[in-house]
Structures are given as structure tokens and as C-alpha cells.
PDB file of N, CA and C in Angstrom:
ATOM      1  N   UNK A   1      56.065 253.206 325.575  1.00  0.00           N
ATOM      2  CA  UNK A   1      55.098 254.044 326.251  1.00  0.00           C
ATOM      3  C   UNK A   1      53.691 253.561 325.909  1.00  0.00           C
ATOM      4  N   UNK A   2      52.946 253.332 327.017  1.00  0.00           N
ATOM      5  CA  UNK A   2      51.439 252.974 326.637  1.00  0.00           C
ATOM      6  C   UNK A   2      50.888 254.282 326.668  1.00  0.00           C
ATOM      7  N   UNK A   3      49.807 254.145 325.129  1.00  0.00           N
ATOM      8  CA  UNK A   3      48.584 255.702 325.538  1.00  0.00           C
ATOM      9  C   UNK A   3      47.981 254.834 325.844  1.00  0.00           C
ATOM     10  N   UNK A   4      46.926 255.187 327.150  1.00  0.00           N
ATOM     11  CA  UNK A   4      45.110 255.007 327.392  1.00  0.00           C
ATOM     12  C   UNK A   4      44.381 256.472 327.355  1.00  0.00           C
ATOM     13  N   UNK A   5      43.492 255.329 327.207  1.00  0.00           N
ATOM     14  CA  UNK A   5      41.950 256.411 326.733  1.00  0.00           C
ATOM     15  C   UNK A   5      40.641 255.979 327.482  1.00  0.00           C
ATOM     16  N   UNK A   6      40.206 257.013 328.121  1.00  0.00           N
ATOM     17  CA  UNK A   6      38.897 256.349 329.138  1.00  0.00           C
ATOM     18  C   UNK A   6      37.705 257.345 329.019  1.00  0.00           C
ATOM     19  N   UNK A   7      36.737 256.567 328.424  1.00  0.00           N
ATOM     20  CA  UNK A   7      35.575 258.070 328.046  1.00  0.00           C
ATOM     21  C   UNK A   7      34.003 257.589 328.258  1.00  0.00           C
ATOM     22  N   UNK A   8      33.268 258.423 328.719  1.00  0.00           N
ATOM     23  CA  UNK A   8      31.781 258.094 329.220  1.00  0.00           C
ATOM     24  C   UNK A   8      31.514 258.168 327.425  1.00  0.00           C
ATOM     25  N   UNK A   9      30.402 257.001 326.776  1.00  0.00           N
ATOM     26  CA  UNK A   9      30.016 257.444 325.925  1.00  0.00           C
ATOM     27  C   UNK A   9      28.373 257.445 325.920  1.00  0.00           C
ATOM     28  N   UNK A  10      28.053 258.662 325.752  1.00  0.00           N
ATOM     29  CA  UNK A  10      26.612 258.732 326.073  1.00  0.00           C
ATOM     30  C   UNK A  10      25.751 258.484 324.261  1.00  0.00           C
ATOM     31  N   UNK A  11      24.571 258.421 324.676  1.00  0.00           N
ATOM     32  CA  UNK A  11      23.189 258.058 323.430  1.00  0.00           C
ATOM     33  C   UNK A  11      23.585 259.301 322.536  1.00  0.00           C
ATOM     34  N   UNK A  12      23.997 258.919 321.386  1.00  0.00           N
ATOM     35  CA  UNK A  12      23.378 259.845 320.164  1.00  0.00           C
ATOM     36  C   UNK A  12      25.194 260.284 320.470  1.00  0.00           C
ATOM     37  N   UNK A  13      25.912 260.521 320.893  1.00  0.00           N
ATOM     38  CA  UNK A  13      27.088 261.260 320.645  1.00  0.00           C
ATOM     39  C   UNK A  13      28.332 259.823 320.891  1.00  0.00           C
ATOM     40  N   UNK A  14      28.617 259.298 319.731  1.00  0.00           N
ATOM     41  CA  UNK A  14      29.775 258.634 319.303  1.00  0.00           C
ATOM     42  C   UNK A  14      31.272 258.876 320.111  1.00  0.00           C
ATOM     43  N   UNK A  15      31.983 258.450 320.222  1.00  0.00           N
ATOM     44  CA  UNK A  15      33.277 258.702 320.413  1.00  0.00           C
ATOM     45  C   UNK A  15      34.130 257.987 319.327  1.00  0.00           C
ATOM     46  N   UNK A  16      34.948 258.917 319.035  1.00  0.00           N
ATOM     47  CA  UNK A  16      36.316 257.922 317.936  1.00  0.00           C
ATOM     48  C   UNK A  16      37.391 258.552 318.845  1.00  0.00           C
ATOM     49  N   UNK A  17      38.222 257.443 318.656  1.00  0.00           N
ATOM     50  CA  UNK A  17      39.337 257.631 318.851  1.00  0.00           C
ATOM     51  C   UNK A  17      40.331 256.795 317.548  1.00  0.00           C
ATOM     52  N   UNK A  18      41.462 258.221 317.734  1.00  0.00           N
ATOM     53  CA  UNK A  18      41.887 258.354 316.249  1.00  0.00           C
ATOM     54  C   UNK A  18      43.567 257.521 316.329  1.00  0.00           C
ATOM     55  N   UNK A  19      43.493 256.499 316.142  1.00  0.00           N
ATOM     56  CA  UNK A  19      45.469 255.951 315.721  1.00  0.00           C
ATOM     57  C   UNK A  19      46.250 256.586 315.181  1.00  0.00           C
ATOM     58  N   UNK A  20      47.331 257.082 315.830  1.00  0.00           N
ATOM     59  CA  UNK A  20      48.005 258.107 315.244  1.00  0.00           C
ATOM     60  C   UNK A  20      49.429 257.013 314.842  1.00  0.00           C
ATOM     61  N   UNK A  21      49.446 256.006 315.973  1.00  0.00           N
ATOM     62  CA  UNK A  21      50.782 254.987 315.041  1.00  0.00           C
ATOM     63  C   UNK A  21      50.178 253.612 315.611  1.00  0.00           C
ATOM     64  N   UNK A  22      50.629 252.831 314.671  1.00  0.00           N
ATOM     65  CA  UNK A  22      49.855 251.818 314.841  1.00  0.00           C
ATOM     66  C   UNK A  22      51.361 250.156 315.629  1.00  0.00           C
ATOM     67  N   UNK A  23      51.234 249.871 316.574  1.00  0.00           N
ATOM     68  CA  UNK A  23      51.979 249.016 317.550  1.00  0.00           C
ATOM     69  C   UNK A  23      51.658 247.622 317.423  1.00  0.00           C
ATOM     70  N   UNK A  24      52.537 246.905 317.369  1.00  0.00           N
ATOM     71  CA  UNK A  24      52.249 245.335 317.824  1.00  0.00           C
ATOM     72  C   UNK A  24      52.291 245.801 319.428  1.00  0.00           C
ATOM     73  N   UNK A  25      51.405 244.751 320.437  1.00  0.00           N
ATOM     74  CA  UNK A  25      50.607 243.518 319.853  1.00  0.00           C
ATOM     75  C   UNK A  25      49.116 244.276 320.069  1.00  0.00           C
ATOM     76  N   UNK A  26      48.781 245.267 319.700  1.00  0.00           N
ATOM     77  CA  UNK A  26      47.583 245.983 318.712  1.00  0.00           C
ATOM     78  C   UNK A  26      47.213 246.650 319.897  1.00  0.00           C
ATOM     79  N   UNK A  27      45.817 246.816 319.688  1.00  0.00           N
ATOM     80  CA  UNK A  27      44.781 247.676 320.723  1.00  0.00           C
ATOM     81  C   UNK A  27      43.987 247.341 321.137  1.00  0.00           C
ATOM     82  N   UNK A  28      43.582 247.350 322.537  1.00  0.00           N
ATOM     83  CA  UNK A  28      43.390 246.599 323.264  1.00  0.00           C
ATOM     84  C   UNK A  28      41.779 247.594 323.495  1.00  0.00           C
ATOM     85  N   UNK A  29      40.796 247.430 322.763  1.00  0.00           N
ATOM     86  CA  UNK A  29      39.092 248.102 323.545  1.00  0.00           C
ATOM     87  C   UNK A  29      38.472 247.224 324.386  1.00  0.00           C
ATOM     88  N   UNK A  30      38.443 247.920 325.900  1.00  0.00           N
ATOM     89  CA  UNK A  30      37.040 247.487 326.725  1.00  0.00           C
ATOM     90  C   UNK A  30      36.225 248.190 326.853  1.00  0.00           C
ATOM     91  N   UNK A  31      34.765 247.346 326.611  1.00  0.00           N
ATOM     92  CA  UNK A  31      33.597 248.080 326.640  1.00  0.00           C
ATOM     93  C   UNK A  31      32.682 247.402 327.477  1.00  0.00           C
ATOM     94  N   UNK A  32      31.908 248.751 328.311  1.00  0.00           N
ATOM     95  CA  UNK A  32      31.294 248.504 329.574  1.00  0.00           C
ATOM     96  C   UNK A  32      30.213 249.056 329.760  1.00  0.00           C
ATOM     97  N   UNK A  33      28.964 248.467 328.778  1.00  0.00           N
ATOM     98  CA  UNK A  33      27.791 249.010 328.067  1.00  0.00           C
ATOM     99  C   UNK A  33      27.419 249.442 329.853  1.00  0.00           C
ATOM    100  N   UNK A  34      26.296 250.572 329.664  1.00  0.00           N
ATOM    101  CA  UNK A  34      25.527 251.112 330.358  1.00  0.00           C
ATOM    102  C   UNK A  34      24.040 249.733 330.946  1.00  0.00           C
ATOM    103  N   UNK A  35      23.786 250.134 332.293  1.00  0.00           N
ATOM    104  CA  UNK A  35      22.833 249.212 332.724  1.00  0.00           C
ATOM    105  C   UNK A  35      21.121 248.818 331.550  1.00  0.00           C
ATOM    106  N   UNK A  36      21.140 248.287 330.886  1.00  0.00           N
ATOM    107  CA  UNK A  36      20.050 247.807 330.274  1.00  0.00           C
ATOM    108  C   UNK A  36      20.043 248.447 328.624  1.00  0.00           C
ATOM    109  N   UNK A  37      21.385 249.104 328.731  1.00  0.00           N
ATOM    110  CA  UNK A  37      22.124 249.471 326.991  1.00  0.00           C
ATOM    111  C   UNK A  37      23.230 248.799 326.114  1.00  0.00           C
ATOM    112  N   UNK A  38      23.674 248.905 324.947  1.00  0.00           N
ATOM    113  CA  UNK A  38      24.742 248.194 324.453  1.00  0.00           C
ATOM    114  C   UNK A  38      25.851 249.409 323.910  1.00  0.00           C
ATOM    115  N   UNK A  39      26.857 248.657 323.439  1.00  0.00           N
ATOM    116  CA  UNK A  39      28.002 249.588 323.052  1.00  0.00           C
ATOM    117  C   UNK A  39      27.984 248.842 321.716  1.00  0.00           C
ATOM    118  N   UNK A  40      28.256 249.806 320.938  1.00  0.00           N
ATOM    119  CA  UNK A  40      28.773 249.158 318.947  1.00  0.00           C
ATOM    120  C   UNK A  40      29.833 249.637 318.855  1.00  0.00           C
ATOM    121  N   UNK A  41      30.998 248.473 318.667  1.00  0.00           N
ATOM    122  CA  UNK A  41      32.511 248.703 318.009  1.00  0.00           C
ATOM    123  C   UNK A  41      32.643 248.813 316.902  1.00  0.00           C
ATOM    124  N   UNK A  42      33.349 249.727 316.239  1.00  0.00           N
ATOM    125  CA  UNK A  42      33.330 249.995 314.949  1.00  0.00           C
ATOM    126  C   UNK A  42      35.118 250.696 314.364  1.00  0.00           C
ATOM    127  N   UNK A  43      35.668 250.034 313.773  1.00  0.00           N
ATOM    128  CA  UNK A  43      36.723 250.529 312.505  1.00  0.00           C
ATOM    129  C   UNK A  43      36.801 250.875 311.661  1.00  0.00           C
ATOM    130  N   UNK A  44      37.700 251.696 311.279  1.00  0.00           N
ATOM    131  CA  UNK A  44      37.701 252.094 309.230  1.00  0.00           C
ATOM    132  C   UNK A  44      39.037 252.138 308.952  1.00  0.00           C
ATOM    133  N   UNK A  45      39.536 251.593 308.196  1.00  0.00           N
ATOM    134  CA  UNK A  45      40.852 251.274 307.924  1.00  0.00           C
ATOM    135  C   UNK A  45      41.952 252.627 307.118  1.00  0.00           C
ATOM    136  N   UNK A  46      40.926 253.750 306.760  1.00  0.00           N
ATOM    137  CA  UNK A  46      41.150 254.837 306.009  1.00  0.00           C
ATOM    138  C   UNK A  46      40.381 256.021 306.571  1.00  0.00           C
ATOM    139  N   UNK A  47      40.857 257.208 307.111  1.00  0.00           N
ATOM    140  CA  UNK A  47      40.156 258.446 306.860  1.00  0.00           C
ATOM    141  C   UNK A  47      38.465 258.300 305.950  1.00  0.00           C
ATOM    142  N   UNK A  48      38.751 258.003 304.962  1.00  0.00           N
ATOM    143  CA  UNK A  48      37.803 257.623 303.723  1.00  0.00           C
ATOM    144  C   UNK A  48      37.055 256.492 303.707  1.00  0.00           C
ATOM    145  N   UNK A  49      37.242 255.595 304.720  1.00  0.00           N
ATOM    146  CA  UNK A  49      36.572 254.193 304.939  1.00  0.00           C
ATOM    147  C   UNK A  49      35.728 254.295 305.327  1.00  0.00           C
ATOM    148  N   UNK A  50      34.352 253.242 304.875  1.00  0.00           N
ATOM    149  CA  UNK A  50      33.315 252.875 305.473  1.00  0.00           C
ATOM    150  C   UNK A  50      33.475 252.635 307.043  1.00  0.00           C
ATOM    151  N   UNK A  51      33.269 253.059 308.131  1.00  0.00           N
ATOM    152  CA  UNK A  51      32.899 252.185 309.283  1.00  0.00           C
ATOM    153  C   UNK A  51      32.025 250.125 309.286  1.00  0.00           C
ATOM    154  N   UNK A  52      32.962 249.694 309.399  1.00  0.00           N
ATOM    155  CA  UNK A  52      32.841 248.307 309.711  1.00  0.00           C
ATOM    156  C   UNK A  52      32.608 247.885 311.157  1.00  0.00           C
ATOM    157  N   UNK A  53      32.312 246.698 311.885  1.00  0.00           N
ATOM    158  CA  UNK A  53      32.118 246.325 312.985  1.00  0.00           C
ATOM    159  C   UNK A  53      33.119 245.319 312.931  1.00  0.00           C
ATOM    160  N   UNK A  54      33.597 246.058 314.484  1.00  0.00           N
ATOM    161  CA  UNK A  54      34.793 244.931 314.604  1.00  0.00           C
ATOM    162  C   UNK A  54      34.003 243.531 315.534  1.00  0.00           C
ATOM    163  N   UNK A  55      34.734 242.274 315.738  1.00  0.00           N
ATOM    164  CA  UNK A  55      34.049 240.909 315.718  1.00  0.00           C
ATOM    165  C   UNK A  55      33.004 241.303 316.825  1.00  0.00           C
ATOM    166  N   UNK A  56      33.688 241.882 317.611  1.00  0.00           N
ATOM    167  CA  UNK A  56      32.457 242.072 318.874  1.00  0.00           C
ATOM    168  C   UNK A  56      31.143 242.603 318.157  1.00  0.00           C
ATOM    169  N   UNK A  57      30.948 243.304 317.738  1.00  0.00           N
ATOM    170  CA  UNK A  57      30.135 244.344 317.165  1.00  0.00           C
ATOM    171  C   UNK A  57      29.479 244.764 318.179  1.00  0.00           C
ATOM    172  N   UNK A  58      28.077 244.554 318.329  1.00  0.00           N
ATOM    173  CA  UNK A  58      26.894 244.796 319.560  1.00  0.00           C
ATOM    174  C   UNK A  58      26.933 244.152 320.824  1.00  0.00           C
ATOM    175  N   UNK A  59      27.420 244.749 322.204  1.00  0.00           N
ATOM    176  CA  UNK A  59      28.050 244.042 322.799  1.00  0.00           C
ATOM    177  C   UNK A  59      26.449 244.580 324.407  1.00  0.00           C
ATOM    178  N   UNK A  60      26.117 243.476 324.956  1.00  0.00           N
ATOM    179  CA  UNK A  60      25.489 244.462 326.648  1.00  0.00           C
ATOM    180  C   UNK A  60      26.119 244.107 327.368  1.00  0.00           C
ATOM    181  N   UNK A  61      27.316 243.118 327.494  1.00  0.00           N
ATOM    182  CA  UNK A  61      27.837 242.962 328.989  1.00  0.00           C
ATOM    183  C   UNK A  61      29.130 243.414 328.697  1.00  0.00           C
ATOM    184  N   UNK A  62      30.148 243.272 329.525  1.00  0.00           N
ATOM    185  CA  UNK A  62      31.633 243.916 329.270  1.00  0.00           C
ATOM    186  C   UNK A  62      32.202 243.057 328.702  1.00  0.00           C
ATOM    187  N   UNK A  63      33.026 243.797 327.514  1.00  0.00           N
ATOM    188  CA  UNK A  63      33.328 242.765 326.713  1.00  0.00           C
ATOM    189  C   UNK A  63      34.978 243.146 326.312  1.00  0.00           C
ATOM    190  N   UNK A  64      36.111 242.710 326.183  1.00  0.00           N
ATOM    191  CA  UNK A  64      37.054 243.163 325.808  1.00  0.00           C
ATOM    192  C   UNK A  64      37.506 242.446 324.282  1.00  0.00           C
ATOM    193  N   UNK A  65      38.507 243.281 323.568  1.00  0.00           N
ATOM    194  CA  UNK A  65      38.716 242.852 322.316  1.00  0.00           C
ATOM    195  C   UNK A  65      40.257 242.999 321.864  1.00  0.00           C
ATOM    196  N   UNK A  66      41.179 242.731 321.215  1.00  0.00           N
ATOM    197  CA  UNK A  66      42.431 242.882 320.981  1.00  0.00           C
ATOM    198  C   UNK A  66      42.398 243.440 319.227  1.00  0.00           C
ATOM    199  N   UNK A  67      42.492 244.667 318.945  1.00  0.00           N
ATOM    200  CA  UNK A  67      42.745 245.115 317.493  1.00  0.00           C
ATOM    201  C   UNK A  67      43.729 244.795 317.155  1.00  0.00           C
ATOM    202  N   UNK A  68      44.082 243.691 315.998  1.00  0.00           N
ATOM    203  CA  UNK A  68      45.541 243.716 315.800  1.00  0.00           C
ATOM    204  C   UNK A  68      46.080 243.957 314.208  1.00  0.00           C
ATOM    205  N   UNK A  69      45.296 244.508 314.016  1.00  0.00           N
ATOM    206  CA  UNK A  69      45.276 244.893 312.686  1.00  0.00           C
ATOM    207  C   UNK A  69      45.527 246.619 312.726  1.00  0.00           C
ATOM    208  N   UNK A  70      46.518 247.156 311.223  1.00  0.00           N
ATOM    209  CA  UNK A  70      46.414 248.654 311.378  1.00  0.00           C
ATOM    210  C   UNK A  70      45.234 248.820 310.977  1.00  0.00           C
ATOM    211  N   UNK A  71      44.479 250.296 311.667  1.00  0.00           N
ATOM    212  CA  UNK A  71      43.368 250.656 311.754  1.00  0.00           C
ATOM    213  C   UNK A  71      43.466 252.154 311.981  1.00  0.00           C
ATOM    214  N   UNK A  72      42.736 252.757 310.965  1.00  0.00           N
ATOM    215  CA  UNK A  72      42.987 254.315 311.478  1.00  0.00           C
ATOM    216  C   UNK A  72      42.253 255.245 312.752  1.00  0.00           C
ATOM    217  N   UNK A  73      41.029 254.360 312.771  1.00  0.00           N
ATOM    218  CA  UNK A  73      40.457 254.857 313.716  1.00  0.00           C
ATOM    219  C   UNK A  73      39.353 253.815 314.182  1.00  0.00           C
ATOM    220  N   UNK A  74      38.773 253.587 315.326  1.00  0.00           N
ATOM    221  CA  UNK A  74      37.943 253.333 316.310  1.00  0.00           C
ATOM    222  C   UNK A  74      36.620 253.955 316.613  1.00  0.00           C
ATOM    223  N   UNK A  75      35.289 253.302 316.413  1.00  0.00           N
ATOM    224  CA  UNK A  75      34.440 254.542 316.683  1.00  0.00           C
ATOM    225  C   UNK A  75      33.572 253.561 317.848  1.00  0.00           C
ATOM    226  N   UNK A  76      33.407 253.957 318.743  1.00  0.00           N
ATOM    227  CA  UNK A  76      32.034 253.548 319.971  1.00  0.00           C
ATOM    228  C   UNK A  76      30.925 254.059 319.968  1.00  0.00           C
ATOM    229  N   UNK A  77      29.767 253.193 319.961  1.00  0.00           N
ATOM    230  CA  UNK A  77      28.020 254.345 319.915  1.00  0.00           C
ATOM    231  C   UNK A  77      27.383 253.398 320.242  1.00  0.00           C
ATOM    232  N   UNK A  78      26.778 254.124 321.923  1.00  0.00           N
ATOM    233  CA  UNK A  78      26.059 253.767 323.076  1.00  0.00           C
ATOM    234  C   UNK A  78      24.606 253.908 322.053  1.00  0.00           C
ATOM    235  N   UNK A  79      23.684 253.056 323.140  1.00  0.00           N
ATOM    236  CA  UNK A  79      22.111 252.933 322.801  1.00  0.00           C
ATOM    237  C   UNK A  79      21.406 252.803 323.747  1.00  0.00           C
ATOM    238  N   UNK A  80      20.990 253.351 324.225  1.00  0.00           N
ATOM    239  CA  UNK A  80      19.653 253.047 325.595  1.00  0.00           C
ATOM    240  C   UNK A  80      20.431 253.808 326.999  1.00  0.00           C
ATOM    241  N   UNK A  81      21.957 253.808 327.023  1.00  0.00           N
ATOM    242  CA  UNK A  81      22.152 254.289 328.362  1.00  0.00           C
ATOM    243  C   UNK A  81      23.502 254.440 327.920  1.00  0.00           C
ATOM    244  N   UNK A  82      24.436 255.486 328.537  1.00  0.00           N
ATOM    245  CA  UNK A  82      25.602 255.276 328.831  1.00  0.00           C
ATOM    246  C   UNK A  82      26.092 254.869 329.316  1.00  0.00           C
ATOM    247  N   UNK A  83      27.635 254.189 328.323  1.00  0.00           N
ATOM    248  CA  UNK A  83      28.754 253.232 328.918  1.00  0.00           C
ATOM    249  C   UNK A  83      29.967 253.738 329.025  1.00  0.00           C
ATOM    250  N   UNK A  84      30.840 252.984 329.191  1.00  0.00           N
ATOM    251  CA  UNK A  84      32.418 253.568 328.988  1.00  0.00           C
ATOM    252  C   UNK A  84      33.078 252.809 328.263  1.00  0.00           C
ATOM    253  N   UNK A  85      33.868 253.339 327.674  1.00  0.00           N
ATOM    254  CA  UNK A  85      34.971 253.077 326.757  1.00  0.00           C
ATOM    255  C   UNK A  85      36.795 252.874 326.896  1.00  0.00           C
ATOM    256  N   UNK A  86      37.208 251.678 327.541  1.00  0.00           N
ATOM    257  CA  UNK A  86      38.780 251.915 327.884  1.00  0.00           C
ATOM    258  C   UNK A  86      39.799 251.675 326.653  1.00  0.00           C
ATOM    259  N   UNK A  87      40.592 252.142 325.740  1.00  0.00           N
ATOM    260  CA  UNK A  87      41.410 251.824 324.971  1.00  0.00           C
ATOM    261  C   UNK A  87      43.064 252.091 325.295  1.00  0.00           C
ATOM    262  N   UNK A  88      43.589 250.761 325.493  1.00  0.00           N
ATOM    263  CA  UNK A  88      44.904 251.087 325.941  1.00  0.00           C
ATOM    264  C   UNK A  88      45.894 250.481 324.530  1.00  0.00           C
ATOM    265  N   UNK A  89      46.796 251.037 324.149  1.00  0.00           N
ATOM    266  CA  UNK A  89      47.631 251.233 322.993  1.00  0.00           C
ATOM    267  C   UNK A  89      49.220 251.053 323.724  1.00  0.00           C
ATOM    268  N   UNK A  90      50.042 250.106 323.089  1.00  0.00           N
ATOM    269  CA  UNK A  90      50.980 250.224 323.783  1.00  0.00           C
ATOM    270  C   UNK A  90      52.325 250.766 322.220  1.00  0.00           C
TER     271      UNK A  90
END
């Protein structure tokens, strides 16, 4: 069963999305910064973890990425404009 996840993420309000089981062949984030804004990818490997940037990090054009590492959670945070966020999990 694939979950997806599809979410406007606007300035100043983050989105996480939370791994509840973690799948080969990983997780799949596209990000589709807002016209003349960027999107920041971000992981924490623990409830308790620092937020890290995953390789993409600061992204303005659409950018897709493959998580293939366990990861507990995912965080996205728009800057200048809202974008969207697709995460499909298989």
C-alpha cells in the first residue's frame, strides 16, 4: 500500500510529516517552492533529534529527493511564498 501526502506549505507555518513505519525503497519528497520563494527539507532521526537538512536542503525550483534512510520525521518551511509539498511512501 502506498501513503501520499500533498500539502500547501505557507511562510512561517512548517509542515512535518511524521513516519509511522519506515519501507524500502524509502520516501520519496517533491518540492515545488512557491513563485520567487524556496522550500527547506529537513529530518530528525528521533522524536528528540536535532532537525538536519536533507542533501537538497534550500531548494527554488522543483526538486525531488529519495529518503532512504529510517527517519522519524520530515519537516518542510516555505520562505517568501507558498509551495507544495508531495510525499509518497510506499
Amino acid at each position: 500500500m502506498i501513503k501520499q501526502f500533498k500539502r500547501d506549505v505557507t511562510v512561517a507555518a512548517p509542515i512535518t510529516y511524521k513516519v509511522s513505519v519506515f519501507n524500502n525503497p524509502g520516501i520519496l519528497v517533491a518540492l515545488t517552492p512557491g513563485s520567487g520563494g524556496t522550500l527547506k527539507a529537513q529530518y530528525r532521526v528521533t522524536a528528540e533529534s536535532t532537525w538536519r537538512d536533507l542533501t537538497s536542503g534550500t531548494v527554488s525550483v522543483y526538486t525531488e529527493e529519495l529518503v532512504t534512510k529510517p527517519v522519524d520525521a520530515i519537516k518542510i518551511t516555505a520562505t517568501v511564498a507558498t509551495g507544495v509539498v508531495e510525499i509518497s511512501q510506499a
